[in-house]
N, C-alpha and C. Protein backbone atom coordinates (compact mmCIF):
# COMPACT_ATOMS: atom_id res chain seq x y z
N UNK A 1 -48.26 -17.71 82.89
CA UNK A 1 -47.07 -17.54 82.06
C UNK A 1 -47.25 -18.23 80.71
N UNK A 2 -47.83 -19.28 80.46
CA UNK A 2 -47.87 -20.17 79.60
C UNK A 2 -49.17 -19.34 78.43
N UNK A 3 -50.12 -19.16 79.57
CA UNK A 3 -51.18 -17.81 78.80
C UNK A 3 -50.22 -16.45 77.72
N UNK A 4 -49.63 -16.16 78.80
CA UNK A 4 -48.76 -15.15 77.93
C UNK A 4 -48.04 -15.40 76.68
N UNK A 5 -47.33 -16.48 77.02
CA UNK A 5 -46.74 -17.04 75.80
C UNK A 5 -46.90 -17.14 74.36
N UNK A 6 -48.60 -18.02 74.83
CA UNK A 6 -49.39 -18.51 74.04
C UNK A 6 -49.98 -17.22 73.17
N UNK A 7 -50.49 -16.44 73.73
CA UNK A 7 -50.86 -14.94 73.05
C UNK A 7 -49.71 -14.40 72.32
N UNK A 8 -48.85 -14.35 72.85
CA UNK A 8 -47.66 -13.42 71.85
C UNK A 8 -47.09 -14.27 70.63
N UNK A 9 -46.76 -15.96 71.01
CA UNK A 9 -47.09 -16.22 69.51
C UNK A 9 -47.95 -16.27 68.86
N UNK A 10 -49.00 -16.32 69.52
CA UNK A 10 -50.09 -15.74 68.52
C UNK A 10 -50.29 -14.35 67.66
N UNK A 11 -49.69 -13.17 68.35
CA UNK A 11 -49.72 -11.76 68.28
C UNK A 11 -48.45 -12.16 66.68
N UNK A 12 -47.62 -12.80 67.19
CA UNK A 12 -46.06 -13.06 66.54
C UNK A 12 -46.74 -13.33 65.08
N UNK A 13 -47.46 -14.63 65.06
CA UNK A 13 -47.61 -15.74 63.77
C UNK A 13 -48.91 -14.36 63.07
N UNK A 14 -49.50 -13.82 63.34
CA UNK A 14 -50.85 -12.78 62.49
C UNK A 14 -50.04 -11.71 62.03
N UNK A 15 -49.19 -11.45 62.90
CA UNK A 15 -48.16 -10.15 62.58
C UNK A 15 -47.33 -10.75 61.59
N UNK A 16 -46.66 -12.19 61.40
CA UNK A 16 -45.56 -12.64 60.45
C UNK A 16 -46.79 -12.61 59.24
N UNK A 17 -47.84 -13.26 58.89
CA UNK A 17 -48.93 -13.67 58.08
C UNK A 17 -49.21 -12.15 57.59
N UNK A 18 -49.67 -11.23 58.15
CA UNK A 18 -49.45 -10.01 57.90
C UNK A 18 -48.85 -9.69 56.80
N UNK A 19 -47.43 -9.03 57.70
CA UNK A 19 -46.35 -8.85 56.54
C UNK A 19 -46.36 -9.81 55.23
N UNK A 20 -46.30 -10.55 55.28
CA UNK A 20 -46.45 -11.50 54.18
C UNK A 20 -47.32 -11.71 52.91
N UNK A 21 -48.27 -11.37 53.73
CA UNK A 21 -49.79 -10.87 52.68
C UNK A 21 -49.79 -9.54 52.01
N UNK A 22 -49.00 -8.37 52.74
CA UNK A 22 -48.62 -6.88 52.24
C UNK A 22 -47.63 -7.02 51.00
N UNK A 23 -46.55 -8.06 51.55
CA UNK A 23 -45.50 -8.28 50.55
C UNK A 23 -46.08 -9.22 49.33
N UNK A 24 -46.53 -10.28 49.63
CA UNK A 24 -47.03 -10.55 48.18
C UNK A 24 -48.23 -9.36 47.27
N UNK A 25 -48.89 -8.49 48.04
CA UNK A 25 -49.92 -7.77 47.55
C UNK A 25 -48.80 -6.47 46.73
N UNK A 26 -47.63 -5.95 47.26
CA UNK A 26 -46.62 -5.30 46.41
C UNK A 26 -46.13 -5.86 44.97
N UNK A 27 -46.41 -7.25 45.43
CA UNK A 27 -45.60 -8.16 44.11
C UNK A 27 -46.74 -8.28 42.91
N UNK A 28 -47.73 -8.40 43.31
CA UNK A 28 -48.91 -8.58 42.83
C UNK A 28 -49.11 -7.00 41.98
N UNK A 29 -48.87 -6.43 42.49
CA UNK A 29 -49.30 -4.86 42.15
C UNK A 29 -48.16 -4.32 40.97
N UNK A 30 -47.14 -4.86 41.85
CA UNK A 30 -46.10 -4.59 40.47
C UNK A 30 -46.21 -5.73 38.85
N UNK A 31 -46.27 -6.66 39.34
CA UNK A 31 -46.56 -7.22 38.21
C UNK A 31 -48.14 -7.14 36.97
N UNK A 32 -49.56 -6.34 37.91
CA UNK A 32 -49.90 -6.23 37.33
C UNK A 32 -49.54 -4.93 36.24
N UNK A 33 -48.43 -3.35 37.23
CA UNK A 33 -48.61 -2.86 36.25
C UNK A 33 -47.82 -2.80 35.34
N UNK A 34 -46.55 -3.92 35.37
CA UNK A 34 -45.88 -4.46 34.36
C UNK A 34 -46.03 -4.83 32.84
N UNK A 35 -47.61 -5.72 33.28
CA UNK A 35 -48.11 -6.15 32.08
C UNK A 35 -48.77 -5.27 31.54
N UNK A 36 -49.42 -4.13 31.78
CA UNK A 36 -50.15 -3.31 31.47
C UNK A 36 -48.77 -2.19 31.30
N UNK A 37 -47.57 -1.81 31.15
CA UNK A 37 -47.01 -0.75 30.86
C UNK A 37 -46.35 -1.35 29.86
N UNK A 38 -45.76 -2.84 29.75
CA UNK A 38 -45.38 -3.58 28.21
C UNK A 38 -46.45 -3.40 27.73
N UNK A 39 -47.31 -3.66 27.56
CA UNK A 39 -48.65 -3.87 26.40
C UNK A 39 -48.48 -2.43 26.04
N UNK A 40 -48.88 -1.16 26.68
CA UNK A 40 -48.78 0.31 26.38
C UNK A 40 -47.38 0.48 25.71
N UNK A 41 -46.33 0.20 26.16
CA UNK A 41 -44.97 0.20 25.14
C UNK A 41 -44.84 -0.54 23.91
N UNK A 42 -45.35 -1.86 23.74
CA UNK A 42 -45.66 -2.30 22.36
C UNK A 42 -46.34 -1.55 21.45
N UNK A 43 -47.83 -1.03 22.41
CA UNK A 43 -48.73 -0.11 21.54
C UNK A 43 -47.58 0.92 21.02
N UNK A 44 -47.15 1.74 21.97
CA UNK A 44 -46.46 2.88 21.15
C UNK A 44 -45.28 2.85 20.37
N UNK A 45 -44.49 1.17 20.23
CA UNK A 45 -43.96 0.97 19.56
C UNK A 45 -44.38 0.47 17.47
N UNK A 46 -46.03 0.13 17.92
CA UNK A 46 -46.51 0.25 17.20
C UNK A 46 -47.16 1.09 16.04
N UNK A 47 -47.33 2.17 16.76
CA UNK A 47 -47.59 3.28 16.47
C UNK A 47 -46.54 4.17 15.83
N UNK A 48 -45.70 4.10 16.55
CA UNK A 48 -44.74 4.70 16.07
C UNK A 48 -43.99 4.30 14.47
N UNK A 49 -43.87 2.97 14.47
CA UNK A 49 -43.77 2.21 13.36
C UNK A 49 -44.55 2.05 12.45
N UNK A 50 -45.65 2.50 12.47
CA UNK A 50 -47.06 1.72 11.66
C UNK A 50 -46.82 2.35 10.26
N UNK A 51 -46.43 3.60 9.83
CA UNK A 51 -46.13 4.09 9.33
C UNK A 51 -45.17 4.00 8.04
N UNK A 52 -44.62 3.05 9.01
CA UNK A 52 -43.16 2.47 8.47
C UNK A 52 -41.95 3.83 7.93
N UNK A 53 -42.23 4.55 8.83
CA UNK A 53 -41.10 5.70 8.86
C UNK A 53 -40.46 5.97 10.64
N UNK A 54 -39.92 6.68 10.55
CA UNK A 54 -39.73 7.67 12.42
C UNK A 54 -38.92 8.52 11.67
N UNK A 55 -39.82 9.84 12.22
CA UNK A 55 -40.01 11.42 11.50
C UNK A 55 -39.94 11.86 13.08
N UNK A 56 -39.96 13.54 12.98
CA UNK A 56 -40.29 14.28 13.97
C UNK A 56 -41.48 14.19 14.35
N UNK A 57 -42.35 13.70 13.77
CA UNK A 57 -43.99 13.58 14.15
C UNK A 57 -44.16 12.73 14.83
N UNK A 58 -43.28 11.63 15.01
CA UNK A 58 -43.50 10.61 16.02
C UNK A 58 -42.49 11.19 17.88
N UNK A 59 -42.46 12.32 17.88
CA UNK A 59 -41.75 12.68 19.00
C UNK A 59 -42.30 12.44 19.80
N UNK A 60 -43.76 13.37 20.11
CA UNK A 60 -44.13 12.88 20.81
C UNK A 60 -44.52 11.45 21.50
N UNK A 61 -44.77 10.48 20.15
CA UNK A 61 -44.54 9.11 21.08
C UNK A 61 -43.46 8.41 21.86
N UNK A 62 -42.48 8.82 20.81
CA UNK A 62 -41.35 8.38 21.22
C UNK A 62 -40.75 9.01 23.21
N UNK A 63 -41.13 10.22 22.99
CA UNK A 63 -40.96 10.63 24.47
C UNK A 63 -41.99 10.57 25.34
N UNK A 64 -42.95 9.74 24.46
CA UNK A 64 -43.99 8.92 25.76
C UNK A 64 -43.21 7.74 26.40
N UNK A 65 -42.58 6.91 25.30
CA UNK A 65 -42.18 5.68 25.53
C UNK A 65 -40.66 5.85 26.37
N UNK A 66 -40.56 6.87 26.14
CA UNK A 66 -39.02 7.29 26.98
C UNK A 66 -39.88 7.42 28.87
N UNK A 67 -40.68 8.43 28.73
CA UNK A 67 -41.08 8.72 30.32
C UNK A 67 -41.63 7.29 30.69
N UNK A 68 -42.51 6.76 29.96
CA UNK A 68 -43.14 5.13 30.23
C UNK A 68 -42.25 4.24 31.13
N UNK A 69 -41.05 4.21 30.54
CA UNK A 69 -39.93 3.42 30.35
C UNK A 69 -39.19 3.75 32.32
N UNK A 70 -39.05 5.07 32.34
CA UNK A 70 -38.58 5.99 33.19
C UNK A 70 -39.33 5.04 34.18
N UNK A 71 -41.10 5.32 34.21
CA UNK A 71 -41.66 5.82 35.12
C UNK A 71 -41.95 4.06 36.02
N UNK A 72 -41.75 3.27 34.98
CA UNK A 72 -42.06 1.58 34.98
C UNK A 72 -40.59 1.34 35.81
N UNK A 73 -39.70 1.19 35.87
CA UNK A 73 -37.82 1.21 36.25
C UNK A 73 -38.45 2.01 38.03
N UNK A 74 -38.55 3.25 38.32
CA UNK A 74 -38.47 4.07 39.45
C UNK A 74 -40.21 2.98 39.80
N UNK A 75 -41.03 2.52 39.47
CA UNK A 75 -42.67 2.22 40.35
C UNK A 75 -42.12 1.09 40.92
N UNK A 76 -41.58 -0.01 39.96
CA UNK A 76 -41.05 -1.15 40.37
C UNK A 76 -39.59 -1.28 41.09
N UNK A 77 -38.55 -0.38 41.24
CA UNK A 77 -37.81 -0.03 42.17
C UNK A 77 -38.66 0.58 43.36
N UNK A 78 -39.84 0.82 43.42
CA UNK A 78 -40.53 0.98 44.89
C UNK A 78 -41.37 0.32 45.52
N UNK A 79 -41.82 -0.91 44.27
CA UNK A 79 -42.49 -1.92 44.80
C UNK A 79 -41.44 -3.08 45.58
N UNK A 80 -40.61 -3.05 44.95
CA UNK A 80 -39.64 -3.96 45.53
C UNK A 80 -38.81 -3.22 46.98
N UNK A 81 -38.87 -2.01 47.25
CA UNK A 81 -38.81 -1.76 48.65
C UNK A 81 -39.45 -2.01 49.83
N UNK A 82 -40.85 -1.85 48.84
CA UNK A 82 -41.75 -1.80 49.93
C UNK A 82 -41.79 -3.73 50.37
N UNK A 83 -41.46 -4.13 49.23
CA UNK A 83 -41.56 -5.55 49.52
C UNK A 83 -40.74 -5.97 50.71
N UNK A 84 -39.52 -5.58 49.91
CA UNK A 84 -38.18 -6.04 50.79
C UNK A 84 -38.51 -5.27 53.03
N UNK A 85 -39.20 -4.60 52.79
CA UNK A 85 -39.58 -4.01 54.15
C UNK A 85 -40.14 -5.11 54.45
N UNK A 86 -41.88 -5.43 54.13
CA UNK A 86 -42.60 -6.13 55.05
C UNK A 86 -41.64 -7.83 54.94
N UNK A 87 -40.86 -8.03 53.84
CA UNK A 87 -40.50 -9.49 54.18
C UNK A 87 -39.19 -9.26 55.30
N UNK A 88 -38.66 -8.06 56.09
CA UNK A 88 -37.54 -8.00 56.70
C UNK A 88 -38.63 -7.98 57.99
N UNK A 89 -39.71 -7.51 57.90
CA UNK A 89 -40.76 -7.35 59.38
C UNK A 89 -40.82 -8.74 59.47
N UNK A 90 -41.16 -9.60 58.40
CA UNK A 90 -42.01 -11.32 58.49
C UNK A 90 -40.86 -11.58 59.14
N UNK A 91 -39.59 -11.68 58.67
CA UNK A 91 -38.43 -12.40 59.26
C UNK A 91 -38.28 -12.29 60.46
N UNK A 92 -38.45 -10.46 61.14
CA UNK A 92 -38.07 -10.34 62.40
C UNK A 92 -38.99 -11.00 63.45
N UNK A 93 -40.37 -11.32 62.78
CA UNK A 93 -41.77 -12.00 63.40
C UNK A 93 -41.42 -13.26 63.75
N UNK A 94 -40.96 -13.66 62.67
CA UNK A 94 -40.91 -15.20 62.92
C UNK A 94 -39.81 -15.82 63.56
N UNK A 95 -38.79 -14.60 63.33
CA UNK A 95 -37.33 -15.09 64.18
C UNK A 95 -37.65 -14.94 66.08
N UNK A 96 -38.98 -13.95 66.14
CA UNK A 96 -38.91 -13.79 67.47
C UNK A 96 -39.84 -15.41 67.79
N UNK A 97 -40.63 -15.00 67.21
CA UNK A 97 -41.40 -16.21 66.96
C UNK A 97 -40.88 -17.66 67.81
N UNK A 98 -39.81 -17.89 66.66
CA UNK A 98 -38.86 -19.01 66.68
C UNK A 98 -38.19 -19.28 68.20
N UNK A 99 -38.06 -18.49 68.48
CA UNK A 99 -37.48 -18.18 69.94
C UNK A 99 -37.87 -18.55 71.07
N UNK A 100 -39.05 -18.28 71.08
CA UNK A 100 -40.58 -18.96 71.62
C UNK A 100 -41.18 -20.19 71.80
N UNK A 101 -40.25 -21.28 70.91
CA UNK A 101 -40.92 -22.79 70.31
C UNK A 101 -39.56 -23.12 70.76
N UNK A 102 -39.76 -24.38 71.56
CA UNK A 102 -38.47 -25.41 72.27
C UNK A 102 -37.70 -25.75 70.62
N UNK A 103 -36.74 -25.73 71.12
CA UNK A 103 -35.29 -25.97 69.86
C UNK A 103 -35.72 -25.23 68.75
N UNK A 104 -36.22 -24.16 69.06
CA UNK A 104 -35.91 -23.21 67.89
C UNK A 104 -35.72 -23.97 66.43
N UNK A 105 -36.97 -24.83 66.11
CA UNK A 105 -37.44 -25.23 64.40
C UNK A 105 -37.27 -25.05 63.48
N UNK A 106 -37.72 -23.64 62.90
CA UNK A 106 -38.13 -22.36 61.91
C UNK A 106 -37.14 -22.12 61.82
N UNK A 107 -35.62 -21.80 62.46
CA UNK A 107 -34.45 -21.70 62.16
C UNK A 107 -33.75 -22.33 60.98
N UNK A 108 -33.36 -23.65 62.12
CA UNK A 108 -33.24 -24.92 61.46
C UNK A 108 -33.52 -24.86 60.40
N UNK A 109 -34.76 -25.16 60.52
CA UNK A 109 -35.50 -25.41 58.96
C UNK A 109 -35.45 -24.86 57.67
N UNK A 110 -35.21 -23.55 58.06
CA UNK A 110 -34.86 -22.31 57.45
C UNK A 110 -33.44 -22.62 56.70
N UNK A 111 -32.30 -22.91 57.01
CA UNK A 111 -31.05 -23.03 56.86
C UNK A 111 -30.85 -24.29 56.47
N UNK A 112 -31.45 -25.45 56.10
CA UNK A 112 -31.55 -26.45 55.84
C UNK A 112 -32.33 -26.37 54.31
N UNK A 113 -33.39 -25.54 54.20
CA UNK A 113 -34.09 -25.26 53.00
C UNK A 113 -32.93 -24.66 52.39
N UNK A 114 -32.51 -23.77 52.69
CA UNK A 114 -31.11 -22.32 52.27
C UNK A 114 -30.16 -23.54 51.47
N UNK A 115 -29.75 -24.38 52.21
CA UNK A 115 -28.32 -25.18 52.26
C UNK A 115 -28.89 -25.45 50.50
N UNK A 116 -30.03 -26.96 51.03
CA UNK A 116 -30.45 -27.41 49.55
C UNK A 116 -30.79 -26.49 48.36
N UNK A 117 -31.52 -25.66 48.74
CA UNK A 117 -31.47 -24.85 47.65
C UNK A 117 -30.32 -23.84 46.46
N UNK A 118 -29.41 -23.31 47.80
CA UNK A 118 -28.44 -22.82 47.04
C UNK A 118 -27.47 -23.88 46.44
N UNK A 119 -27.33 -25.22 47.16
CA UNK A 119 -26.58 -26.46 46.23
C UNK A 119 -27.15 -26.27 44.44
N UNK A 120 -28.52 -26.30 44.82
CA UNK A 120 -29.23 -26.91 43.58
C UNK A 120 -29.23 -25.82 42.39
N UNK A 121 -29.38 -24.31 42.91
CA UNK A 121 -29.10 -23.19 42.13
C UNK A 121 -28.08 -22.53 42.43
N UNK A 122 -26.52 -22.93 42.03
CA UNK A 122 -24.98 -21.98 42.37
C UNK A 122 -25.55 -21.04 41.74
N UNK A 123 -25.55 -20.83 40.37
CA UNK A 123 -25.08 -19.42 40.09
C UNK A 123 -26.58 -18.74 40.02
N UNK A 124 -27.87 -19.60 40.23
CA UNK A 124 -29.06 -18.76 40.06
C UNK A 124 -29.24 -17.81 41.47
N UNK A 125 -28.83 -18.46 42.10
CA UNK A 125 -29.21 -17.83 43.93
C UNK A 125 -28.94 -16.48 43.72
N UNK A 126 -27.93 -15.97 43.41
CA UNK A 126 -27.33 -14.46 43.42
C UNK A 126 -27.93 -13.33 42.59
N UNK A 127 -28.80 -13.71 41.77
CA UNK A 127 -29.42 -13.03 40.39
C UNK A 127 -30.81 -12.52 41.51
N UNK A 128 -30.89 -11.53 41.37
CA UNK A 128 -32.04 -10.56 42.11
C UNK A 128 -33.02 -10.29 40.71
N UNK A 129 -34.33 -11.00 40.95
CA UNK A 129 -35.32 -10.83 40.13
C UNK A 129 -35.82 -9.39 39.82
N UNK A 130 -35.63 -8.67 40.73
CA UNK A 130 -36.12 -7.16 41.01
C UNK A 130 -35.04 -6.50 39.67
N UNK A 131 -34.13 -6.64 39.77
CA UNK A 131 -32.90 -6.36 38.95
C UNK A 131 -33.40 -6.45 37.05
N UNK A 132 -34.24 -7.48 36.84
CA UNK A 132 -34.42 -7.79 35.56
C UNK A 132 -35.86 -7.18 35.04
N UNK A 133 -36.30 -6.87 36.39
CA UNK A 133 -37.69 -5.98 35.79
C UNK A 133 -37.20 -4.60 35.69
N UNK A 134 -36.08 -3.84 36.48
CA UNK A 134 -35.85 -2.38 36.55
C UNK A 134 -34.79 -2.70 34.95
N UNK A 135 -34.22 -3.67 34.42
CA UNK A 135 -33.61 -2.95 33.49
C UNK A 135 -34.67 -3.38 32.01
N UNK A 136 -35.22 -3.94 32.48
CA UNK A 136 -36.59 -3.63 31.22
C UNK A 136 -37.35 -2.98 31.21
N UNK A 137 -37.44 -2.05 31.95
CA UNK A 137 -38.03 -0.94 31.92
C UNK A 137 -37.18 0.24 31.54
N UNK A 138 -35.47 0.09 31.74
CA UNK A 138 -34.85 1.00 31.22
C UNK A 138 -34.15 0.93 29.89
N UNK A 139 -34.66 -0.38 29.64
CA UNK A 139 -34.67 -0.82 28.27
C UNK A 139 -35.75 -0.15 27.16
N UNK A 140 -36.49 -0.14 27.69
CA UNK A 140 -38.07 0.68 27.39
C UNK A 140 -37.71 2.45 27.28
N UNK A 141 -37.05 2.79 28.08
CA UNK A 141 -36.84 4.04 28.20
C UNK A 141 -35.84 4.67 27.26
N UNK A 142 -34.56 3.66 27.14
CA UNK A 142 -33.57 3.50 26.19
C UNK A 142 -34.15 3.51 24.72
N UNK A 143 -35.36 2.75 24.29
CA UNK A 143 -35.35 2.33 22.79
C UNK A 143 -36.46 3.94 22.43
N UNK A 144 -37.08 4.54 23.64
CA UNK A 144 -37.53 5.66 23.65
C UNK A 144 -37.21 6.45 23.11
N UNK A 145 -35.76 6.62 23.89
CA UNK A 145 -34.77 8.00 23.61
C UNK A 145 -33.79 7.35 22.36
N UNK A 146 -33.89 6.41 22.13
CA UNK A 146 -32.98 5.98 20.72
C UNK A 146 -34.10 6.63 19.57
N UNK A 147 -34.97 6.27 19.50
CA UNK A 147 -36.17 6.62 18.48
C UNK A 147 -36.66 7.92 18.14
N UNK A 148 -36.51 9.05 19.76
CA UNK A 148 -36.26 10.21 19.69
C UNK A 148 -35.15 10.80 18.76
N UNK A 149 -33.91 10.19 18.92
CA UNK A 149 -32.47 10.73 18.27
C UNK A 149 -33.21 10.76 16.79
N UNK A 150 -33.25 9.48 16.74
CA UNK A 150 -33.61 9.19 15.23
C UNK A 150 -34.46 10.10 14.57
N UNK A 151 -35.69 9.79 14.87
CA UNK A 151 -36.82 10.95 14.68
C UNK A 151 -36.37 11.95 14.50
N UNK A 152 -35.40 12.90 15.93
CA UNK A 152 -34.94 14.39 15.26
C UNK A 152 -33.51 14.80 14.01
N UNK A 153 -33.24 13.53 14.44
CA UNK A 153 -31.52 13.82 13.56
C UNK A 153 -31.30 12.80 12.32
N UNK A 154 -31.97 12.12 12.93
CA UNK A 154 -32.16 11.01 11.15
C UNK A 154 -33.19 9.94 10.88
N UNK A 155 -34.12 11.18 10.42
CA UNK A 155 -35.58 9.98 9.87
C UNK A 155 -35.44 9.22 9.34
N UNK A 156 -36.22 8.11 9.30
CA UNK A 156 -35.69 7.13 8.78
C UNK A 156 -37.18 6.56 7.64
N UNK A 157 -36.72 6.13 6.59
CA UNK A 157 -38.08 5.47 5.47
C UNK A 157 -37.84 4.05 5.41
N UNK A 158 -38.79 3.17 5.88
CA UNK A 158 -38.84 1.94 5.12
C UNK A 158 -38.94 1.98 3.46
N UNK A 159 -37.66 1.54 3.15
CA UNK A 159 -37.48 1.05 1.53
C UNK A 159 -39.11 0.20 0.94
């Protein structure tokens, strides 16, 4: 019996470590192509500007930087699913986990970290990080389709 035990938290803790390693490898993935879709949106903000006009000739960039914008908002709204999955698997791992170990620890411990932490951050706790990367990307998409308007309905000349 004690054999058994011993195996399934074991099966438990590779399976929680698991998930965990998937979910940071989502986070990882989104942030690299974060930095690499700002750098490409500067470029084409650059471009677009270099000129020091926005004409119809810059449409096409401009509705690069619009789909860019789009496509950065919807990758990272799916990295953060996929995240939010394997860290709801880690939890269910470790909660069975927990179950397993006399007075249930990892609980505890858990809700004790929670307590201090949300004391120490009131109003930061509630702010979802995921939230501030999808609207900079639709920020991106926004200054896109603003630059589009412009471009077709009122070019604009640096004086």
């Amino acid at each position: 019996m004690a054999e058994d035990n011993a195996a399934l938290r074991d099966v438990l803790w590779k399976m929680y470590q698991e998930h965990c390693t998937q979910g940071r490898h989502h986070e990882t993935q989104r942030s690299t192509v974060a930095g690499a879709l700002i750098a490409i949106a500067g470029a084409v903000i650059g471009l677009v500007t270099f000129d020091k006009t926005v004409s119809p000739t810059d449409l096409p960039l401009t509705a690069f930087l619009f789909v860019l914008g789009a496509f950065g908002a919807v990758f990272s709204a799916k990295h953060y699913e996929r995240f939010c999955l394997h860290m709801e698997r880690a939890r269910r791992h470790r909660d069975e986990l927990d179950g397993l170990l006399p007075s249930s620890p990892l609980k505890r411990l858990k809700k004790e970290a929670d307590a201090k932490h949300n004391a120490e951050f009131p109003r930061l706790k509630d702010l979802r990080l995921n939230r501030f990367w999808t609207w900079l990307y639709v920020l991106i998409a926004m200054l896109g389709l603003a630059l589009s308007v412009v471009a077709l309905f009122f070019p604009w000349k640096a004086p």
